[in-house]
Protein backbone atom coordinates (compact mmCIF):
# COMPACT_ATOMS: atom_id res chain seq x y z
CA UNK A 1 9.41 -1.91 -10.96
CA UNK A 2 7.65 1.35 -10.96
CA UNK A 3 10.40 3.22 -9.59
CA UNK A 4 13.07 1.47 -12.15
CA UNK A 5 10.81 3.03 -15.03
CA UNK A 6 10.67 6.02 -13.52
CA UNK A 7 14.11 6.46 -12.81
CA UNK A 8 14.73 5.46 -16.82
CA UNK A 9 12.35 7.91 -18.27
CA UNK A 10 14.09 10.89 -16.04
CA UNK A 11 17.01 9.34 -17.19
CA UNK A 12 16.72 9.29 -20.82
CA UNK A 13 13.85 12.67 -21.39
CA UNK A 14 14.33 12.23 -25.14
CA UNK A 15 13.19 8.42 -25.36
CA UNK A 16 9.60 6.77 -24.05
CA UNK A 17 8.68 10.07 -22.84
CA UNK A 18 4.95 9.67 -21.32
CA UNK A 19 2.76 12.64 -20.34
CA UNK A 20 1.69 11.88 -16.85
CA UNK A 21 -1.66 12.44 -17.50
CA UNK A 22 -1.60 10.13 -20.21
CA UNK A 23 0.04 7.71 -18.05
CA UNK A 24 -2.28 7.91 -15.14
CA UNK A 25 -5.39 7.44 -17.62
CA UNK A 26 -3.86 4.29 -19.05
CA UNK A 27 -3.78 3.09 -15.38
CA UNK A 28 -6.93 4.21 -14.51
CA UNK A 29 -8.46 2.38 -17.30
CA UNK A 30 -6.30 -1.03 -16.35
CA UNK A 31 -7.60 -0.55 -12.96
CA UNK A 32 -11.77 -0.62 -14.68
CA UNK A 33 -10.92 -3.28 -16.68
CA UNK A 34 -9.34 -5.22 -14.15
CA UNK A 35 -12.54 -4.47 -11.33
CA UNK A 36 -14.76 -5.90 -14.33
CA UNK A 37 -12.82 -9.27 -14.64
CA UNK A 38 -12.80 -9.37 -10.79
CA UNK A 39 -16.64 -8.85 -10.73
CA UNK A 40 -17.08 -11.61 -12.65
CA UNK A 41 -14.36 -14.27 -11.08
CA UNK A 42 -14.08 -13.65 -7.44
CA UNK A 43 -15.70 -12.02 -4.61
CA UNK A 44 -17.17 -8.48 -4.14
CA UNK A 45 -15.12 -7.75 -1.33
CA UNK A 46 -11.93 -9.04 -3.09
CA UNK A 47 -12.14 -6.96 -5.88
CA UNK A 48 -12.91 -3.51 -3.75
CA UNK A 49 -9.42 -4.31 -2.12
CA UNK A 50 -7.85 -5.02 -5.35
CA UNK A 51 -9.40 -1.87 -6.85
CA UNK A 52 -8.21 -0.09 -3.97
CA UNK A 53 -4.98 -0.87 -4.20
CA UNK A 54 -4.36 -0.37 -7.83
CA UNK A 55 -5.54 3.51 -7.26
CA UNK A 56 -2.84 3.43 -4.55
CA UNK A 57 -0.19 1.69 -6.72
CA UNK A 58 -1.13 4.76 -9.29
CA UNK A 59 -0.81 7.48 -7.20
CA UNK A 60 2.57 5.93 -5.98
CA UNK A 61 3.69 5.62 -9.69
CA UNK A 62 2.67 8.85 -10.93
CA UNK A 63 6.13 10.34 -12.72
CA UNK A 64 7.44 14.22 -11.74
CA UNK A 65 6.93 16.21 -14.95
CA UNK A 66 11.22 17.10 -14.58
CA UNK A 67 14.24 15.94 -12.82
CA UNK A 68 15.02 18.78 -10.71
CA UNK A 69 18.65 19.74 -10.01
CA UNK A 70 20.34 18.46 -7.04
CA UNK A 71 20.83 21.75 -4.67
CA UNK A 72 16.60 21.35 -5.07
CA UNK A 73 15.73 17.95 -4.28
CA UNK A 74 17.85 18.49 -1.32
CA UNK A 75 15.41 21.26 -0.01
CA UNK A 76 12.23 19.40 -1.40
CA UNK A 77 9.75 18.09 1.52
CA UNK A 78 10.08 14.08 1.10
CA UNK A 79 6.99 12.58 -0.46
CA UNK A 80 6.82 9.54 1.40
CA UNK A 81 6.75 7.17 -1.38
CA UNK A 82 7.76 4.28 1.21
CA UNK A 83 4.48 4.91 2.90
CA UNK A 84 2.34 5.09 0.07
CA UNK A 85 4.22 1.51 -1.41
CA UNK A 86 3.96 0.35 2.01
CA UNK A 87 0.26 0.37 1.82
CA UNK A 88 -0.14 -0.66 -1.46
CA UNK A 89 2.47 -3.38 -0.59
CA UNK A 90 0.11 -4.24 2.01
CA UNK A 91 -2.98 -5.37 0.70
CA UNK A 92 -1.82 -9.08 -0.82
CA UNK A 93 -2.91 -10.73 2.69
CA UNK A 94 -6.45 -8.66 2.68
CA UNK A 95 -7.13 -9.76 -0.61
CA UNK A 96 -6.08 -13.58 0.14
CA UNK A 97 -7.86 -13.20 3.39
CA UNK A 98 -10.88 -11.73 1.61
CA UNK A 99 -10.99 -14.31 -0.79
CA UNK A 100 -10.89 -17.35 1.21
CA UNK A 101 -13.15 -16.00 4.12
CA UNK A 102 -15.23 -13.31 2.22
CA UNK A 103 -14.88 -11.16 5.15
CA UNK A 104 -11.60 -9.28 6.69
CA UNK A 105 -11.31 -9.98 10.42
CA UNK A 106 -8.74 -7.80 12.87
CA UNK A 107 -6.38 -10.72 12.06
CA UNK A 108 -6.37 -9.88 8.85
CA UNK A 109 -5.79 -5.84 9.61
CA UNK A 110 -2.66 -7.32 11.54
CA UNK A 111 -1.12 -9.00 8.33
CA UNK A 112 -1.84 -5.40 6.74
CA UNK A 113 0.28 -3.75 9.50
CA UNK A 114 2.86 -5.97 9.62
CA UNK A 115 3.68 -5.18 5.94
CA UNK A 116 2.80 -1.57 5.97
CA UNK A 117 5.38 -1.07 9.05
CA UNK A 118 7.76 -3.29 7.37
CA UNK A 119 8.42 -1.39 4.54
CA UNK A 120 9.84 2.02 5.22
CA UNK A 121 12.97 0.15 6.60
CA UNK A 122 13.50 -2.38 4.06
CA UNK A 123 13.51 0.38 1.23
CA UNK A 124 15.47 3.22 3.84
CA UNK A 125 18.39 0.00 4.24
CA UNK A 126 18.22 0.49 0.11
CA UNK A 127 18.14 3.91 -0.21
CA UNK A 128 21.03 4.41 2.22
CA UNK A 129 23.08 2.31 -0.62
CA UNK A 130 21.41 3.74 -3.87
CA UNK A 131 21.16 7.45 -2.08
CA UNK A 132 23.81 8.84 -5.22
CA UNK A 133 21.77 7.26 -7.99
CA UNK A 134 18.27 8.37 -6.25
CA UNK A 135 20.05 12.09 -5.83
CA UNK A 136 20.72 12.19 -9.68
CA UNK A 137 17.47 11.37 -11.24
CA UNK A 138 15.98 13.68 -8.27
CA UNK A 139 13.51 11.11 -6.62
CA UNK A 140 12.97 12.69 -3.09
CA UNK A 141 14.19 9.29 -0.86
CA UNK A 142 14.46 10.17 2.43
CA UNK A 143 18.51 10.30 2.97
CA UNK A 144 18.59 12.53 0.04
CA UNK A 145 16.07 15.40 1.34
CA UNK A 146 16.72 14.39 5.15
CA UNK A 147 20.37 12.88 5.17
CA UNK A 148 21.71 9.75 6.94
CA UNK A 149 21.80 10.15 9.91
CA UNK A 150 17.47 10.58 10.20
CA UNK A 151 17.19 8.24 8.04
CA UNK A 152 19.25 5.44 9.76
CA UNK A 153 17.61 7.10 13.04
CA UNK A 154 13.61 6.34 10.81
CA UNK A 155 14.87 2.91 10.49
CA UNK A 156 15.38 2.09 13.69
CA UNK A 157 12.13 3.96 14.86
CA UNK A 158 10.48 1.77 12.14
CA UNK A 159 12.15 -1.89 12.96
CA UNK A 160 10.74 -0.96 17.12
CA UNK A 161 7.09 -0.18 16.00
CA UNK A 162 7.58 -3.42 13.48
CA UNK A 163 8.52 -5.13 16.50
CA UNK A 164 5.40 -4.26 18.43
CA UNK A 165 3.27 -4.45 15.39
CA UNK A 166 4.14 -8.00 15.04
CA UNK A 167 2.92 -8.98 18.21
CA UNK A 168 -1.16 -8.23 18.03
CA UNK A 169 -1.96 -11.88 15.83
CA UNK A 170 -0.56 -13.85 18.60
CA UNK A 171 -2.26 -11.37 21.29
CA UNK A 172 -5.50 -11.05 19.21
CA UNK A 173 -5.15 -15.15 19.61
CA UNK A 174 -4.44 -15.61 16.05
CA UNK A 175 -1.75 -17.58 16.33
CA UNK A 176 0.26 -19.61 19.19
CA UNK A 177 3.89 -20.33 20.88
CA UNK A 178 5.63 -21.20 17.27
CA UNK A 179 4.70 -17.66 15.95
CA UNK A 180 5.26 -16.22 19.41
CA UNK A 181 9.07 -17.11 19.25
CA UNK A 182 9.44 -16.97 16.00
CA UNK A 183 8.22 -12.86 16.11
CA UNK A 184 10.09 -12.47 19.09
CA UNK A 185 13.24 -13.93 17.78
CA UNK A 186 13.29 -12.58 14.33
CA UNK A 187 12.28 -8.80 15.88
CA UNK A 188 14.78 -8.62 18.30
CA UNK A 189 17.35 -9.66 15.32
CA UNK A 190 15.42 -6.16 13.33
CA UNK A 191 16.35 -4.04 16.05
CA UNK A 192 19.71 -5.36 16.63
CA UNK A 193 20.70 -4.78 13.11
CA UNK A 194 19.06 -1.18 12.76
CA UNK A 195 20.97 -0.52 16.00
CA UNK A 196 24.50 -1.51 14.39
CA UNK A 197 23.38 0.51 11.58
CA UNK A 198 22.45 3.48 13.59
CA UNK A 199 26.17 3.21 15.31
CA UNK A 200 28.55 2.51 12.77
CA UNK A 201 26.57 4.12 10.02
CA UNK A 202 28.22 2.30 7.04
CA UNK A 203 27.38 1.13 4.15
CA UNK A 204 28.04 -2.81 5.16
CA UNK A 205 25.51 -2.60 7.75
CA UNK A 206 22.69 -1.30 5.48
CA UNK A 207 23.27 -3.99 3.04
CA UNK A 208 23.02 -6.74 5.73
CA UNK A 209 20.05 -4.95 6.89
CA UNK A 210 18.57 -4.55 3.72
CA UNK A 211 19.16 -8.60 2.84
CA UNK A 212 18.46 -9.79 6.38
CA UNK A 213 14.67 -7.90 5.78
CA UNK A 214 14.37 -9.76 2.44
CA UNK A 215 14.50 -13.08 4.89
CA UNK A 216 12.85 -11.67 7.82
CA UNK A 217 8.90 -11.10 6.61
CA UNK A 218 9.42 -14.43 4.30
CA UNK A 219 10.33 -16.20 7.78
CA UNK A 220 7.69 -14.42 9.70
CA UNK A 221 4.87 -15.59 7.24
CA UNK A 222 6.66 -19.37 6.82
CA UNK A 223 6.01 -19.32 11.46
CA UNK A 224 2.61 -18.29 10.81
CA UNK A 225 1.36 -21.49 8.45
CA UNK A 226 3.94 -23.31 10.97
CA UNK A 227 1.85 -22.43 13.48
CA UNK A 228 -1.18 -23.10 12.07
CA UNK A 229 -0.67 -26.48 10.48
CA UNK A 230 1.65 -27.62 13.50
């Protein structure tokens, strides 16, 4: 959503034009008043995460004050945005975890990871297809400043660490067989795709990538209350 308004304001300079500081006070004070609802409703610990990642969901946000031209963006060190939403992204299962347990337990940190590393190649598998529009309105994605071929190369980096990543709740004893297989089976299917990616380097294979990692954390969270209530 953020990056949709973005993308419209650089778009269209004449119309809804917001300074950024002006912008990133209005979120700032969203952020306060939402920490004093949470102070009142739900747990201390719940609303430091939520606090916390509102900050990060603002610094992610934060608009460029002009769209530069394209010969620039392409020389332009990449800002990571994937790793800053991946984060931000990420904090849903402490917050849920912090609300039902008051605490956050390694288990918890595990859920965290699994979303953090799970986002740079979802949104590269996008950016792959959307790399012309991204290129125009001059936000820095990675195969615009760094090209394809690293990019599809990040992805499959990514989907191997994902792959790993996914395994500490079922080593930390977190979870049993049906998650086991269910990791196992749906990370091997990652890799495999980001590997026809990284080969044949078309367009095809980054949408099914991009859809099949729609399904994949959805089915990875769906093994884990399988596994629990099974």
């Amino acid at each position: 959503m953020t990056n949709s308004v973005v993308c419209f304001l650089r778009v269209n300079p004449g119309r809804f034009l917001i300074a950024a500081g002006i912008a990133c006070m209005f979120a700032v004070q969203l952020g306060a008043q939402d920490t004093a609802e949470l102070l009142v409703r739900i747990k201390a610990m719940e609303d430091r995460i939520n606090a916390l990642e509102t900050e990060v969901r603002t610094l992610k946000g934060q608009p460029a004050p002009a769209v530069p031209a394209p010969q620039e963006v392409a020389t332009q060190a990449p800002s990571a945005p994937q790793s800053i939403g991946g984060a931000a992204g990420a904090f849903p299962p402490l917050v849920g975890w912090a609300a039902v347990t008051g605490s956050l337990s390694p288990l918890a940190w595990a859920l965290f990871a699994i979303v953090f590393f799970w986002t740079p190649p979802h949104f590269w598998a996008l950016s792959l297809l959307m790399k012309e529009e991204y290129a125009k309105v001059g936000v820095p994605m990675l195969p615009v400043v760094r090209g394809e071929d690293e990019t599809r190369r990040q992805i499959l980096l990514y989907s191997i660490l994902l792959y790993a990543v996914t395994q500490l709740p079922f080593c930390a004893g977190g979870f049993g067989a049906i998650y086991l297989v269910a990791s196992l089976a749906l990370g091997l299917a990652f890799i495999c795709g980001a590997v026809r990616l990284y080969r044949r380097a078309d367009r095809r294979s980054a949408l099914r990538l991009y859809l099949f990692s729609l399904a994949y954390l959805a089915l990875l969270f769906c093994a884990m209350v399988a596994d629990t209530h099974l």
